[in-house]
C-alpha atoms as a PDB file:
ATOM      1  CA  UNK A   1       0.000   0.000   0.000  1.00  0.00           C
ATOM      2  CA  UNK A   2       1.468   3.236  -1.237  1.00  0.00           C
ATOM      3  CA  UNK A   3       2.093   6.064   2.208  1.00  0.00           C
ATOM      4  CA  UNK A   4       0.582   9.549   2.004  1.00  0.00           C
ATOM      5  CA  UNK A   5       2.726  11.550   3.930  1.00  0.00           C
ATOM      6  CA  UNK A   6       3.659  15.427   4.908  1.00  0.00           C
ATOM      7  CA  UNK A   7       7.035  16.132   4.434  1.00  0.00           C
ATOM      8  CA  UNK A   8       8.668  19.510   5.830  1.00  0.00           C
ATOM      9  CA  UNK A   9      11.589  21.133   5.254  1.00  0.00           C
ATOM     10  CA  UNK A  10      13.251  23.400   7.843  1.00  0.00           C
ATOM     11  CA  UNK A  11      16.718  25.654   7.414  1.00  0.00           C
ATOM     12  CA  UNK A  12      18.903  24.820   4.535  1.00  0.00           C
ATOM     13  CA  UNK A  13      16.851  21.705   3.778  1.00  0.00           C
ATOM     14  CA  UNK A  14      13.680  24.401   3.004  1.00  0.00           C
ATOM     15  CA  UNK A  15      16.154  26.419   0.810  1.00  0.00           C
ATOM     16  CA  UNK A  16      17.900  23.954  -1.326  1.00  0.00           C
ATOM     17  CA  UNK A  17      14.624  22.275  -1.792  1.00  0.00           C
ATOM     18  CA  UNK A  18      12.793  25.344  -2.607  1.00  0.00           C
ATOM     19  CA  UNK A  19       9.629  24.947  -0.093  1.00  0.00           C
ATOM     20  CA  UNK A  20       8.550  24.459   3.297  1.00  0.00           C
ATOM     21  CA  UNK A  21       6.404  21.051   3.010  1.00  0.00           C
ATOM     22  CA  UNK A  22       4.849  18.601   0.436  1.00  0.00           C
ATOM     23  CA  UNK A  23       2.256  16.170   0.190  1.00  0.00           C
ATOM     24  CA  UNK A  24       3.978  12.732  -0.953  1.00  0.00           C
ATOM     25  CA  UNK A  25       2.850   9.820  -1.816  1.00  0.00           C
ATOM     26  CA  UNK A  26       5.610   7.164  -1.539  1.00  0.00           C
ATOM     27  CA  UNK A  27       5.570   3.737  -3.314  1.00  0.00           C
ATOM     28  CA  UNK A  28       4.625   0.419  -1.245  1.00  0.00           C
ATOM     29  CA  UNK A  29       8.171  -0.359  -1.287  1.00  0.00           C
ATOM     30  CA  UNK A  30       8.798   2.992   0.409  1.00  0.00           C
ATOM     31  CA  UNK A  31       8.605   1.769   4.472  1.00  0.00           C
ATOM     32  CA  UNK A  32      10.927   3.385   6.268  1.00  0.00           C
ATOM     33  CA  UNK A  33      12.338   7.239   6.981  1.00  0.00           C
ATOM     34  CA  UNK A  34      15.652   6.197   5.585  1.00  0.00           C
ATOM     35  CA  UNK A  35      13.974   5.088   2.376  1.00  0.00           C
ATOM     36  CA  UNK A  36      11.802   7.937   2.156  1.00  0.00           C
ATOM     37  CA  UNK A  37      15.046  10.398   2.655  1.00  0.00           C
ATOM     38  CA  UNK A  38      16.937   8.325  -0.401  1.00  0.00           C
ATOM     39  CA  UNK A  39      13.384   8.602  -2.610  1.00  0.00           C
ATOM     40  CA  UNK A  40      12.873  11.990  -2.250  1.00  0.00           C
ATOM     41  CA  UNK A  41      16.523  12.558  -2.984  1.00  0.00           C
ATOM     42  CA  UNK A  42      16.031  10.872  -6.105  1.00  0.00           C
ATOM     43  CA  UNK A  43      13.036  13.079  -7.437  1.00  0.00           C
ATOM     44  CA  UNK A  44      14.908  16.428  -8.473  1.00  0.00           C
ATOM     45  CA  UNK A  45      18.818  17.827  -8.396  1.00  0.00           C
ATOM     46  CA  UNK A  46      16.825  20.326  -5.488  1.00  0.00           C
ATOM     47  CA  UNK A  47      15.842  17.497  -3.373  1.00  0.00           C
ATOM     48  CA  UNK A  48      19.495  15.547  -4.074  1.00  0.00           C
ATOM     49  CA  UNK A  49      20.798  18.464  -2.645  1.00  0.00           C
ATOM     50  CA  UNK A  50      19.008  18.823   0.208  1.00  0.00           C
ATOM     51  CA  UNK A  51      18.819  15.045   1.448  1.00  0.00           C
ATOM     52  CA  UNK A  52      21.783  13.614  -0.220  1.00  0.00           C
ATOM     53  CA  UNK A  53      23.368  10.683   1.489  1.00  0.00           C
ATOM     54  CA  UNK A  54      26.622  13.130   2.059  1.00  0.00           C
ATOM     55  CA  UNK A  55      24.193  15.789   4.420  1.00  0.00           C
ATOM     56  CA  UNK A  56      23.991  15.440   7.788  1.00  0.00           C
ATOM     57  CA  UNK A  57      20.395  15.664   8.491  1.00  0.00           C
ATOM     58  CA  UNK A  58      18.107  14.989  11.046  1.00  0.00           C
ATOM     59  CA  UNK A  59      14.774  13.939  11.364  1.00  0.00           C
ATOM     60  CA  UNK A  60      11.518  13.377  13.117  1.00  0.00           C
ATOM     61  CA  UNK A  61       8.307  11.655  12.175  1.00  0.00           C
ATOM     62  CA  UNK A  62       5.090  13.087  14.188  1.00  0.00           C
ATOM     63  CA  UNK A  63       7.174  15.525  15.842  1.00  0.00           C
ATOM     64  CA  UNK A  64       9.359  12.912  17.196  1.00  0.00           C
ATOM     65  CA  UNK A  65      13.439  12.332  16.572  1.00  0.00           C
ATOM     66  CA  UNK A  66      13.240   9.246  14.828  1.00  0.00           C
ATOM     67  CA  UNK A  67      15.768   6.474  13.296  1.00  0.00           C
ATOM     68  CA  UNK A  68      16.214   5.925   9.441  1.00  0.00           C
ATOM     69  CA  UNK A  69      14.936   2.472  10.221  1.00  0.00           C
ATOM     70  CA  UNK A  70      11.707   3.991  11.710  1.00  0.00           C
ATOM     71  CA  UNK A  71       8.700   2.707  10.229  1.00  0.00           C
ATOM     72  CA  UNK A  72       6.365   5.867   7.926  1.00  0.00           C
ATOM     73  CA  UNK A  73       3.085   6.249   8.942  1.00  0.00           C
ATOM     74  CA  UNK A  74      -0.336   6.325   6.312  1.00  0.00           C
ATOM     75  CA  UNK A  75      -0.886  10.331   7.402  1.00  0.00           C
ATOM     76  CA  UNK A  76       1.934  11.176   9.181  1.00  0.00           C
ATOM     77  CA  UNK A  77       4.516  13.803   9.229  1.00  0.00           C
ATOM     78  CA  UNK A  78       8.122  13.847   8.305  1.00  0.00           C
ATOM     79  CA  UNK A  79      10.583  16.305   8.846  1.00  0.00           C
ATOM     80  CA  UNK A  80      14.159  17.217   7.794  1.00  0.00           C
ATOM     81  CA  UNK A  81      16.601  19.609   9.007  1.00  0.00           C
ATOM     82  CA  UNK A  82      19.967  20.308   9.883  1.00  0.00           C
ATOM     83  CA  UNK A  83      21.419  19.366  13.098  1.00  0.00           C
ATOM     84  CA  UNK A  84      21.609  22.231  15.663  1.00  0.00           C
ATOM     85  CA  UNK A  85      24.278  23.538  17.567  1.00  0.00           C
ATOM     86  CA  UNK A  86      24.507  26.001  19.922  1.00  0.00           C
ATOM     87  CA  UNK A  87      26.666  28.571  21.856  1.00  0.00           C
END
């Protein structure tokens, strides 16, 4: 069964890619946030920018730090964005 998801995009990731957050529809095969991260990267030269497999990201599904082997959710939310440091 193919995932609907919302995907956001915070700090550099929103930049490179261009907006702030997308509907998506991912492919049954597409299960998990690391597989989600390496389709989207696949989709444009904007969104292999952004979520390449050399970036550093984080990210969170339902407003929760989450795994690349966490599982996507029919509905849910994903999120990218740099890590944060402070001082």
């Amino acid at each position: 069964m193919a995932v609907l998801t919302t995907i956001r995009y915070f700090a550099s990731v929103r930049e490179a890619v261009g907006c702030a957050s997308e509907s998506v529809q991912f492919p049954a095969e597409v299960q998990t946030l690391g597989q989600a991260r390496a389709w989207l990267a696949a989709r444009s030269a904007r969104h292999a920018e952004a979520l390449g497999p050399e970036r550093t990201l984080r990210m969170a599904c339902d407003h929760v730090m989450a795994p690349p082997e966490a599982q996507l959710r029919q509905g849910g939310e994903l999120a990218f964005f740099p890590p944060v440091t402070g001082g």
